[in-house]
C-alpha atoms as a PDB file:
ATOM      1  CA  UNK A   1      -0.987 -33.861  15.740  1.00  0.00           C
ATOM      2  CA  UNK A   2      -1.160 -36.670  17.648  1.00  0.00           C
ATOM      3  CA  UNK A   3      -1.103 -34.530  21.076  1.00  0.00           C
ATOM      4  CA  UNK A   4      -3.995 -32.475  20.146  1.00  0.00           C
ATOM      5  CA  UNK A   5      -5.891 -35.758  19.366  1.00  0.00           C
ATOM      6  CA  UNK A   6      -5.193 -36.930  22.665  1.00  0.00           C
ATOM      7  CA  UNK A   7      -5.849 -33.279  24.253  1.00  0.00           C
ATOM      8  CA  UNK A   8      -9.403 -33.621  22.940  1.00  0.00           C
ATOM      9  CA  UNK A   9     -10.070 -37.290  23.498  1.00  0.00           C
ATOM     10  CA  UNK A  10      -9.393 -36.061  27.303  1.00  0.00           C
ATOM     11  CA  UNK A  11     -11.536 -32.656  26.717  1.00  0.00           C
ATOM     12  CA  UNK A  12     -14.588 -34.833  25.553  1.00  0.00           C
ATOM     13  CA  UNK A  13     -14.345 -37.467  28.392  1.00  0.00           C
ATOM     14  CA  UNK A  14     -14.563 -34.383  31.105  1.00  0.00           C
ATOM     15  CA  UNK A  15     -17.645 -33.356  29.058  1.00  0.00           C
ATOM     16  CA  UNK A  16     -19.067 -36.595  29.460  1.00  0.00           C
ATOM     17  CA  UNK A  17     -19.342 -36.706  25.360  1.00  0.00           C
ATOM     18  CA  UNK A  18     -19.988 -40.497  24.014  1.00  0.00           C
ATOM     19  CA  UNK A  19     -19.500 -40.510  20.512  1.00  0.00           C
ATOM     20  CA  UNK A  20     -16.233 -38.655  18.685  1.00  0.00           C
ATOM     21  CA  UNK A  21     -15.369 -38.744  15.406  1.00  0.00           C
ATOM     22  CA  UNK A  22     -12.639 -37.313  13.204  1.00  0.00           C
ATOM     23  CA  UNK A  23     -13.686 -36.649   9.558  1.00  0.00           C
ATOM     24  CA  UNK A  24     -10.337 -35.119   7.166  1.00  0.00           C
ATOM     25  CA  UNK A  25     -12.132 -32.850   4.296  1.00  0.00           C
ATOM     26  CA  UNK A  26     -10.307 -34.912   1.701  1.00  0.00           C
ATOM     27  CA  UNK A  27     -13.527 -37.034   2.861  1.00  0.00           C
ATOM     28  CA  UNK A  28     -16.249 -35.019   1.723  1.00  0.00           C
ATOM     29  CA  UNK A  29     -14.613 -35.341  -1.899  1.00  0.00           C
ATOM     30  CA  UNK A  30     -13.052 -39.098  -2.109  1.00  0.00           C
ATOM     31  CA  UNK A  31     -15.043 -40.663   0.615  1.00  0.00           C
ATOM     32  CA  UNK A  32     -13.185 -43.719   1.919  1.00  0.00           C
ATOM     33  CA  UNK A  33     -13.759 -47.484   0.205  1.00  0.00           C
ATOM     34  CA  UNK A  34     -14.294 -48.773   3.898  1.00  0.00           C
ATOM     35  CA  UNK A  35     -17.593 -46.702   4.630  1.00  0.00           C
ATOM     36  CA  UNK A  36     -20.451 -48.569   4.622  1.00  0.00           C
ATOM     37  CA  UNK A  37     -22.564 -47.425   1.887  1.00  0.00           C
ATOM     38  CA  UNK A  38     -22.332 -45.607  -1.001  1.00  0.00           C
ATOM     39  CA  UNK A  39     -23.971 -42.499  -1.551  1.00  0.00           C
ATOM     40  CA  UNK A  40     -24.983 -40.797  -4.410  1.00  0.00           C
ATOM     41  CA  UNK A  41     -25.319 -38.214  -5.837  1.00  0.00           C
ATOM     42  CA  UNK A  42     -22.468 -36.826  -3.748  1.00  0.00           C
ATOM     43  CA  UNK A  43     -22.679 -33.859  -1.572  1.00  0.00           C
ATOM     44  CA  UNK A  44     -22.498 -30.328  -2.946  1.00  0.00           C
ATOM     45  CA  UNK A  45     -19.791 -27.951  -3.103  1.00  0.00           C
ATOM     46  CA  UNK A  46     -21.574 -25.299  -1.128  1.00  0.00           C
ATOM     47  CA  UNK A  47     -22.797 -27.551   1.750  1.00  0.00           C
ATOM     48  CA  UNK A  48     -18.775 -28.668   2.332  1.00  0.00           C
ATOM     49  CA  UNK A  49     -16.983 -27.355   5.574  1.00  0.00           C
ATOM     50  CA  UNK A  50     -14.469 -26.208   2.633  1.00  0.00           C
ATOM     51  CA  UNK A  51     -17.195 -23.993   0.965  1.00  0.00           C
ATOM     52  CA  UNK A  52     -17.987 -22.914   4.525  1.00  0.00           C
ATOM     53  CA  UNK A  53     -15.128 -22.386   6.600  1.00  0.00           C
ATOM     54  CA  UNK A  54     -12.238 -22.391   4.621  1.00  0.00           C
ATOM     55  CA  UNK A  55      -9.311 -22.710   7.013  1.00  0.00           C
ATOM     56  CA  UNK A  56     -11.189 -26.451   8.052  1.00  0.00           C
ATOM     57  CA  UNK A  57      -8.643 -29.223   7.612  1.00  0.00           C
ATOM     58  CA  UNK A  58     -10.572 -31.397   9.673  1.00  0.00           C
ATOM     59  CA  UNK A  59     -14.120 -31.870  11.019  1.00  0.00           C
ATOM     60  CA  UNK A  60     -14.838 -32.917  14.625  1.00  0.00           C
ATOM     61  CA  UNK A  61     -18.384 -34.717  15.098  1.00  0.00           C
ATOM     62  CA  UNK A  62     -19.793 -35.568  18.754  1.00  0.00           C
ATOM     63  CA  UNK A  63     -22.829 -37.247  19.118  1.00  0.00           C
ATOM     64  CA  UNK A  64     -25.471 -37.228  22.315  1.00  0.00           C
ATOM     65  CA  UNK A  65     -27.886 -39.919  22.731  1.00  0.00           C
ATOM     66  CA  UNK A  66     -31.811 -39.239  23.418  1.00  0.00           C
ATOM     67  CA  UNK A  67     -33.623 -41.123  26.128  1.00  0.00           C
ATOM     68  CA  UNK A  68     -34.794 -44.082  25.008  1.00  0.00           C
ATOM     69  CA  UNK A  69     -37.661 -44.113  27.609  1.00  0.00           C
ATOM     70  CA  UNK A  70     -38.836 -40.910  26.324  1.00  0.00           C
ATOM     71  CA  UNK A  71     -38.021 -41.841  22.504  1.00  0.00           C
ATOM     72  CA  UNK A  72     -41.162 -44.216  23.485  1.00  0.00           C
ATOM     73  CA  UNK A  73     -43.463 -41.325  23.683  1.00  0.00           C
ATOM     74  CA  UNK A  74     -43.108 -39.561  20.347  1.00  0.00           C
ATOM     75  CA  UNK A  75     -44.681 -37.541  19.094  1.00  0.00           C
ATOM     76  CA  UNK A  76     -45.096 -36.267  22.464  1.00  0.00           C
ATOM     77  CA  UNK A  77     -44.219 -33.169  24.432  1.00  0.00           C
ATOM     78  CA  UNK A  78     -41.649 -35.018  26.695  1.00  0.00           C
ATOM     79  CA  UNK A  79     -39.893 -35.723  23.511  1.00  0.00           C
ATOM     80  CA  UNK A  80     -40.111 -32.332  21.957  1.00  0.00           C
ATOM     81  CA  UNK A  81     -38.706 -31.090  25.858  1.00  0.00           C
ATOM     82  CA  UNK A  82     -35.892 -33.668  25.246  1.00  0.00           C
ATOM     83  CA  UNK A  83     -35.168 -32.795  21.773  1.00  0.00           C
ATOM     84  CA  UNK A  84     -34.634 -29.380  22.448  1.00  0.00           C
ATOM     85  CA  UNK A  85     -32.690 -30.120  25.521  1.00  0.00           C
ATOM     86  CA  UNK A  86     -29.832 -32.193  23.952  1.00  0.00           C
ATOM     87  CA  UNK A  87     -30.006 -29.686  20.850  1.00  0.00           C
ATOM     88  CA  UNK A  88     -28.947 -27.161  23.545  1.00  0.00           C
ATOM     89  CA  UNK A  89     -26.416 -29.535  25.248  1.00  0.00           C
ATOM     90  CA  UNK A  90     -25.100 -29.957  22.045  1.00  0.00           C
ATOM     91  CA  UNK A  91     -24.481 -26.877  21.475  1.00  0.00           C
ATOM     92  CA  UNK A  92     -22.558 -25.952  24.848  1.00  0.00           C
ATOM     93  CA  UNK A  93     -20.274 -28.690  24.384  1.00  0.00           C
ATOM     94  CA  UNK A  94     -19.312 -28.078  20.947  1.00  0.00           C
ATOM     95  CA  UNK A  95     -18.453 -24.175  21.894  1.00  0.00           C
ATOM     96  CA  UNK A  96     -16.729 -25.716  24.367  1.00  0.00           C
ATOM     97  CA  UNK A  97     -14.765 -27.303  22.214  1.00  0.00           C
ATOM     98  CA  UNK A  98     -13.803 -24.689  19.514  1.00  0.00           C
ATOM     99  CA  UNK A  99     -12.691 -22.209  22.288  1.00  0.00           C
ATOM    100  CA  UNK A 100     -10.463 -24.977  23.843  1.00  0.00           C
ATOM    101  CA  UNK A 101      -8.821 -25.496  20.083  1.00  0.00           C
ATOM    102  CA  UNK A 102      -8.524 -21.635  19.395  1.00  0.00           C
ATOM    103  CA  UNK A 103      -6.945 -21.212  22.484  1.00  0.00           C
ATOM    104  CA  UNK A 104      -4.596 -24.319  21.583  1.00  0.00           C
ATOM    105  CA  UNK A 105      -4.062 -22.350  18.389  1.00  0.00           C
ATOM    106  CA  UNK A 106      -6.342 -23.792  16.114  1.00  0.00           C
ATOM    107  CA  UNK A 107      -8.590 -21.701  13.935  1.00  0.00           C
ATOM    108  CA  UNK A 108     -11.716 -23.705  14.860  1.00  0.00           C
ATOM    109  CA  UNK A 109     -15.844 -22.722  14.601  1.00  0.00           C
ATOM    110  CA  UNK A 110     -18.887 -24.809  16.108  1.00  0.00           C
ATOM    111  CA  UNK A 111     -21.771 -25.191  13.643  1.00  0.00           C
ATOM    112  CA  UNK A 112     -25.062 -25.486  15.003  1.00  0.00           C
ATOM    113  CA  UNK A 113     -26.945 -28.826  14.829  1.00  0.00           C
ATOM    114  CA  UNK A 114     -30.041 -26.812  12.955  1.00  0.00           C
ATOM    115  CA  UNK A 115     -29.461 -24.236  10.194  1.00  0.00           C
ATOM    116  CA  UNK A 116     -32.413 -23.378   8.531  1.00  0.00           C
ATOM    117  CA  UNK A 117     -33.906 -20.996  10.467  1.00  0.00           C
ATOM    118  CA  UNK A 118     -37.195 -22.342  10.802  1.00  0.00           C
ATOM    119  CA  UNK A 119     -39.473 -25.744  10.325  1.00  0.00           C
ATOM    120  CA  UNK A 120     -41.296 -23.652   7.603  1.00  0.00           C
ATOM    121  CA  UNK A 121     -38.664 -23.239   5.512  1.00  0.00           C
ATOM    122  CA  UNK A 122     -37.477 -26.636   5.097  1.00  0.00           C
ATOM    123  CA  UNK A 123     -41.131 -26.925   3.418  1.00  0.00           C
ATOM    124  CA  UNK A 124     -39.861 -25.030   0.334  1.00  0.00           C
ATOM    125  CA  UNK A 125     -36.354 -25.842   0.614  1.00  0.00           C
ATOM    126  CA  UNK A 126     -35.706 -28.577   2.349  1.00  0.00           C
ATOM    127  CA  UNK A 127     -31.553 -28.291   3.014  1.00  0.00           C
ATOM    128  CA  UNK A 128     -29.848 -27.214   5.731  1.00  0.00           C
ATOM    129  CA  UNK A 129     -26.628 -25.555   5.019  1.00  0.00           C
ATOM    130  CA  UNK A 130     -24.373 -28.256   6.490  1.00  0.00           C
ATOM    131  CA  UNK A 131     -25.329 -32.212   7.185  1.00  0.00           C
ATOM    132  CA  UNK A 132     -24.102 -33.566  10.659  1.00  0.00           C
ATOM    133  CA  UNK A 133     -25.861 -36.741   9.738  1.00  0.00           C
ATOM    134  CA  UNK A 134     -23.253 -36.960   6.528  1.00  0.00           C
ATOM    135  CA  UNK A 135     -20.561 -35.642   9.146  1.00  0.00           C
ATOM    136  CA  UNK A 136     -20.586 -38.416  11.179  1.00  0.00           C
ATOM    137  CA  UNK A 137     -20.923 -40.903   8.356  1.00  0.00           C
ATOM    138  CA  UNK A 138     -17.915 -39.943   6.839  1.00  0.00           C
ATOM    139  CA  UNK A 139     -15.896 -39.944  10.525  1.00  0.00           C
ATOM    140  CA  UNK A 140     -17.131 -43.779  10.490  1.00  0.00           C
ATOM    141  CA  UNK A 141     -19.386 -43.135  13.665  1.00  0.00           C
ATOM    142  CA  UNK A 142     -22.389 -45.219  11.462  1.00  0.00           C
ATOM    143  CA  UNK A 143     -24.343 -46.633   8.526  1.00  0.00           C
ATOM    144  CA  UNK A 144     -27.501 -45.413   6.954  1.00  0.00           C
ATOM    145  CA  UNK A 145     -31.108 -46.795   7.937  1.00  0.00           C
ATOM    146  CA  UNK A 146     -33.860 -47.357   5.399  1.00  0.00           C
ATOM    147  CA  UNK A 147     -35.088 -44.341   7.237  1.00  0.00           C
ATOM    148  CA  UNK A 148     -31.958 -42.020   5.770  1.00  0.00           C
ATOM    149  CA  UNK A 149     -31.117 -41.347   9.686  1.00  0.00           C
ATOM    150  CA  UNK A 150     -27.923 -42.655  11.027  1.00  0.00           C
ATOM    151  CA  UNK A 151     -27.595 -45.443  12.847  1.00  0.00           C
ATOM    152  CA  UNK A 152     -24.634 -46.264  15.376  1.00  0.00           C
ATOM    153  CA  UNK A 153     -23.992 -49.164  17.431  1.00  0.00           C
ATOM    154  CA  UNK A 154     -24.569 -47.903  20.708  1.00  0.00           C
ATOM    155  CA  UNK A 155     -28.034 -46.137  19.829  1.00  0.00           C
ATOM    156  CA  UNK A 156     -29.288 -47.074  17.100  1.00  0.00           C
ATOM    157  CA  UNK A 157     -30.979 -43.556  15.140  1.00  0.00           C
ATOM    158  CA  UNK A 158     -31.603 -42.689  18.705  1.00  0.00           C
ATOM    159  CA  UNK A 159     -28.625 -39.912  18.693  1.00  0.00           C
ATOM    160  CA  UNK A 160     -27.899 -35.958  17.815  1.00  0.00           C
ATOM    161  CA  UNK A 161     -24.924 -34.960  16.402  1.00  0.00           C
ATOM    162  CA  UNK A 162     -23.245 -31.687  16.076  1.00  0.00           C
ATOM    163  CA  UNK A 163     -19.842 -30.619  14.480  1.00  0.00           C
ATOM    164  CA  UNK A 164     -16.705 -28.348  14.551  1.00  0.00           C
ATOM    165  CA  UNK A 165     -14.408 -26.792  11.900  1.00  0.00           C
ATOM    166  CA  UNK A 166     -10.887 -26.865  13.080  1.00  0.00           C
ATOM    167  CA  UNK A 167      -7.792 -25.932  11.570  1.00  0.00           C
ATOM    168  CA  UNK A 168      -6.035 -28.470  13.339  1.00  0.00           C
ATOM    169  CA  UNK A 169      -5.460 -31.610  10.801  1.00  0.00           C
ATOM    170  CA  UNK A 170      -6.363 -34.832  13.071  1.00  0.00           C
ATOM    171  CA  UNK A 171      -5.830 -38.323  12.210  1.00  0.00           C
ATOM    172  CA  UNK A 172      -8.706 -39.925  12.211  1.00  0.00           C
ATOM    173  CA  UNK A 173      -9.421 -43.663  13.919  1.00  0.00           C
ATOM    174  CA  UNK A 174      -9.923 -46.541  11.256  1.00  0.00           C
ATOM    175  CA  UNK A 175     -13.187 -46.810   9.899  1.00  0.00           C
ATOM    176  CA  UNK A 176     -14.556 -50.357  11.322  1.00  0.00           C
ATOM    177  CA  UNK A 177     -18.541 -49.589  11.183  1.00  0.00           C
ATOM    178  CA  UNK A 178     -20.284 -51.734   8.871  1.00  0.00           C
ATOM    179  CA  UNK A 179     -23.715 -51.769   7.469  1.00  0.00           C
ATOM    180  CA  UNK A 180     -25.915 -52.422  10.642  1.00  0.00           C
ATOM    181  CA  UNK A 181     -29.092 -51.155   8.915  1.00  0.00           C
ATOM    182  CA  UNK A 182     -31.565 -55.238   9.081  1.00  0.00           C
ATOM    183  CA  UNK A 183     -33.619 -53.613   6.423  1.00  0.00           C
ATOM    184  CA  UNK A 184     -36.781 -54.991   8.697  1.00  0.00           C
ATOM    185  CA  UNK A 185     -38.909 -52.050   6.822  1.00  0.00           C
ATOM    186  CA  UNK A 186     -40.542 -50.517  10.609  1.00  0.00           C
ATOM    187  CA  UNK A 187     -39.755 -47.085   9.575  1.00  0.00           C
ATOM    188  CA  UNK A 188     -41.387 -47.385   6.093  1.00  0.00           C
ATOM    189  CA  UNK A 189     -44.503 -49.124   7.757  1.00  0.00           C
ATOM    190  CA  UNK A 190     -45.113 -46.802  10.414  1.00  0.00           C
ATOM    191  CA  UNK A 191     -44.410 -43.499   8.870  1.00  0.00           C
ATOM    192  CA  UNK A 192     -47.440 -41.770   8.904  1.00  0.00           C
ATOM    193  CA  UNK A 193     -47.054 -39.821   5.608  1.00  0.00           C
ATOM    194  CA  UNK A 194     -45.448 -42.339   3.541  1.00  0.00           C
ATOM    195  CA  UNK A 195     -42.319 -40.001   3.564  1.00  0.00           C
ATOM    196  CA  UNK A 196     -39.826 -43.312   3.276  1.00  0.00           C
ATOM    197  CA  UNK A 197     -40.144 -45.496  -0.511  1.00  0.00           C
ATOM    198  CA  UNK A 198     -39.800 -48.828   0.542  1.00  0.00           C
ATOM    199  CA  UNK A 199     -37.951 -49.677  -2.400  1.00  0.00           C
ATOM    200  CA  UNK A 200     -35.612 -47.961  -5.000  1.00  0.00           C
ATOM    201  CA  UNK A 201     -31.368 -47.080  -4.300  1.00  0.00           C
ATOM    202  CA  UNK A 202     -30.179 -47.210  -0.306  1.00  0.00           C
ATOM    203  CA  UNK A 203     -30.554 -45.131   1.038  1.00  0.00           C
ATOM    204  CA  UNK A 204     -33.551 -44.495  -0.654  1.00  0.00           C
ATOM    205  CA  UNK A 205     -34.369 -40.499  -0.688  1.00  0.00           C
ATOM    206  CA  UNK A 206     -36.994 -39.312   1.786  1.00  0.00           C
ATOM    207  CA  UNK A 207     -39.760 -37.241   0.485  1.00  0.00           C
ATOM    208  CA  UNK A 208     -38.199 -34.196   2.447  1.00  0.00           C
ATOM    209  CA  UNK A 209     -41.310 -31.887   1.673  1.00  0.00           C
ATOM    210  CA  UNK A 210     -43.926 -34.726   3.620  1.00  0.00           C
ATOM    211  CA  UNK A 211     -41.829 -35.199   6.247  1.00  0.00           C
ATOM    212  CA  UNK A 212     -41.573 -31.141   6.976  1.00  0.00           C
ATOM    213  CA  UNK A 213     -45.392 -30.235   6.720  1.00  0.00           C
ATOM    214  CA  UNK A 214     -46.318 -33.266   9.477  1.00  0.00           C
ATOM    215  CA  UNK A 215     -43.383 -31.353  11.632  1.00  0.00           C
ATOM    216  CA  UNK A 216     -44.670 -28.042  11.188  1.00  0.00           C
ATOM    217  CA  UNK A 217     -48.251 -29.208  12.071  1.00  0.00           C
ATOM    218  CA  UNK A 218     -47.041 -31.450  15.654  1.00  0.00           C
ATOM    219  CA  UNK A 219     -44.823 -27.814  16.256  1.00  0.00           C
ATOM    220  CA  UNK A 220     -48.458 -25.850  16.503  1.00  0.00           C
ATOM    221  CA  UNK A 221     -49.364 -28.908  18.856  1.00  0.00           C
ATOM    222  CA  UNK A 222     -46.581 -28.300  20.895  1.00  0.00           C
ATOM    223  CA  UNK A 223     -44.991 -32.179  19.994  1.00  0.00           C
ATOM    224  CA  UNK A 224     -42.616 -31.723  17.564  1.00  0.00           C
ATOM    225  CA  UNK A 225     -40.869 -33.649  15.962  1.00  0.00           C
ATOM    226  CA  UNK A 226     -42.644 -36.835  15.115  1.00  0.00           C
ATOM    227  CA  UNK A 227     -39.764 -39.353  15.783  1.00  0.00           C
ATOM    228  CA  UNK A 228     -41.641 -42.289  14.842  1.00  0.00           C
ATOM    229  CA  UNK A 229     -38.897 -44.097  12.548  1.00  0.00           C
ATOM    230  CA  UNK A 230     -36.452 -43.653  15.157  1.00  0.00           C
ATOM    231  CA  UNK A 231     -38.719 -44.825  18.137  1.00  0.00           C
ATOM    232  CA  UNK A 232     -39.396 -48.261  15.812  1.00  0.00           C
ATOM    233  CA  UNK A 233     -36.423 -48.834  14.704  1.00  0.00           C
ATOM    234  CA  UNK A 234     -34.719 -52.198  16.675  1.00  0.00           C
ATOM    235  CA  UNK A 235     -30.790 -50.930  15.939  1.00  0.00           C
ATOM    236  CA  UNK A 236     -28.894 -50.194  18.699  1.00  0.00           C
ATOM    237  CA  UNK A 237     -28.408 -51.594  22.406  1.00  0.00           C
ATOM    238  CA  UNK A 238     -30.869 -51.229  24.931  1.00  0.00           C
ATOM    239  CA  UNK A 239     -29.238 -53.030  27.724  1.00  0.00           C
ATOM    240  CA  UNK A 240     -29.562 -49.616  30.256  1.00  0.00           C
ATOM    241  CA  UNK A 241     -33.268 -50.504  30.059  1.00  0.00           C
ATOM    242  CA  UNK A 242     -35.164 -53.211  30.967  1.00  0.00           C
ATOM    243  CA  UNK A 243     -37.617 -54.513  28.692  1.00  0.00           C
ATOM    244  CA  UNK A 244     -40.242 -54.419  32.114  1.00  0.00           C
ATOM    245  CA  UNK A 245     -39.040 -50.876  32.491  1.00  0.00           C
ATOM    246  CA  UNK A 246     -39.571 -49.593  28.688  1.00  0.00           C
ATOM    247  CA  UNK A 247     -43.016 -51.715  28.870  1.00  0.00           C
ATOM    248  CA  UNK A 248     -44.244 -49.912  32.068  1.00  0.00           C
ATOM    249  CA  UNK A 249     -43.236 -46.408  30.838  1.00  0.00           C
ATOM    250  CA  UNK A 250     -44.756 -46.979  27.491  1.00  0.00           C
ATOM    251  CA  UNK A 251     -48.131 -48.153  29.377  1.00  0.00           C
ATOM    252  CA  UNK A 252     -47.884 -45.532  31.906  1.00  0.00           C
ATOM    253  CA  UNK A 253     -47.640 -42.768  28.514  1.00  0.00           C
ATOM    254  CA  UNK A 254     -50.591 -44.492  26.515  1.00  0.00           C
ATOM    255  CA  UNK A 255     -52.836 -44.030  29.945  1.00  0.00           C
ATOM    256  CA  UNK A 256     -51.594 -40.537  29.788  1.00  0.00           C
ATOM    257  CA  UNK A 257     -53.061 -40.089  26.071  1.00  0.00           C
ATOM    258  CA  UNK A 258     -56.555 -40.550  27.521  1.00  0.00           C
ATOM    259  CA  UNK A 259     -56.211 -37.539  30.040  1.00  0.00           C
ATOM    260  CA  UNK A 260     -53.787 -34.770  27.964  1.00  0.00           C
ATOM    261  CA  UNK A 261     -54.110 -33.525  24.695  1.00  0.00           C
ATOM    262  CA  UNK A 262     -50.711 -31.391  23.669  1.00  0.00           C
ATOM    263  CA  UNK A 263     -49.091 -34.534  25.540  1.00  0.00           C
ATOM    264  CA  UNK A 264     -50.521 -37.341  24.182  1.00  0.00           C
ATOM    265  CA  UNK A 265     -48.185 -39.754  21.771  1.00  0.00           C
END
């Protein structure tokens, strides 16, 4: 399969796509001794690609950074704009992707980045019915934060992944991520629910339920979602900003606060 590998490395550089990953299923139920961490409980059987699209031998994750800059602002309505955006972009690229495999002659599905219908929801039952986050951990794209988000060396928690289902079996790369979480606590300090334990198993579980109400109430405000323990978290490389430039935009968005409401951070 090595010429389909290289068919899509090629396909995701012409769709300007900066984080691939290649994920087996044998993954989701003997994760490699390389990863990372160690998680546990493991996953279920009904939220594997297996359980979901059968025919998947292997599971293609791409990942889209968010705007530092505008990470800066949360909860704001430039970051709920910017959310939504590369949720969308997302999207695209990954039904770009499954058509260009199907027509290769690869059974293959895109799964959306969201699937649970509704912020509300995740308030009762708080699962969606397949983890991208867990995706790309297992294709070696990153560790897990205090925060439970995944970090990767070139963005820290400051990315959105998506996947696809393909029929097509794909060697994956070696898994060379280590842990890059510093355990510096930010996220836990500046959560505003106390949704993240500060101490307890790593990752430590999130109190899912917490985290949803405070989303559902910024969505009526038009500034969802929060984004706080990405926006403090120090992972990742900031070198395409300058710390003048990420000091004057966060300035020029706290004088903002004083004249907007739905905008405000």
């Amino acid at each position: 399969m090595k010429s389909i590998k290289k068919d899509l490395l090629k396909k995701c550089k012409s769709l300007e796509i900066p984080l691939l990953g290649f994920a087996p299923i044998e993954r989701w139920n003997n994760p490699p001794d390389e990863l990372p961490n160690k998680l546990s409980p493991g996953i279920p059987e009904e939220f594997k690609p297996q359980s979901i699209y059968p025919e998947t031998k292997t599971v293609i994750v791409i990942g889209l950074p968010v705007s530092l800059p505008i990470v800066e602002t949360a909860p704001s309505i430039y970051y709920m704009e910017l959310y939504k955006t590369v949720n969308s972009m997302l999207d695209i690229k990954a039904c770009e992707i499954a058509n260009f495999l199907n027509e290769k002659g690869h059974s293959s599905i895109y799964v959306p980045r969201d699937g649970y219908g509704d912020i509300k929801i995740l308030i009762e039952k708080p699962f969606a019915f397949f983890s991208h986050k867990h995706a790309a951990f297992l294709a070696g794209l990153g560790s897990f934060g205090h925060n439970n988000v995944l970090l990767t060396p070139e963005f820290g928690p400051r990315v959105r992944f998506t996947s696809i289902f393909t029929s097509a079996k794909i060697t994956p790369d070696p898994i060379k991520i280590k842990d890059i979480c510093i355990h510096c606590l930010l996220c836990v300090k500046n959560c505003p629910v106390g949704a993240i334990p500060k101490t307890g198993k790593f990752p430590p579980p999130l109190d899912k339920k917490r985290c949803a109400i405070r989303s559902a109430k910024l969505r009526d405000e038009y500034r969802s979602p929060c984004g706080i323990c990405i926006k403090v978290c120090p992972v990742g490389r900031t070198e395409n900003f300058s710390a003048e430039l990420i000091c004057r935009y966060i300035q020029k968005m706290r004088d903002l606060k004083n004249i907007t409401g739905h905008g405000s951070m």
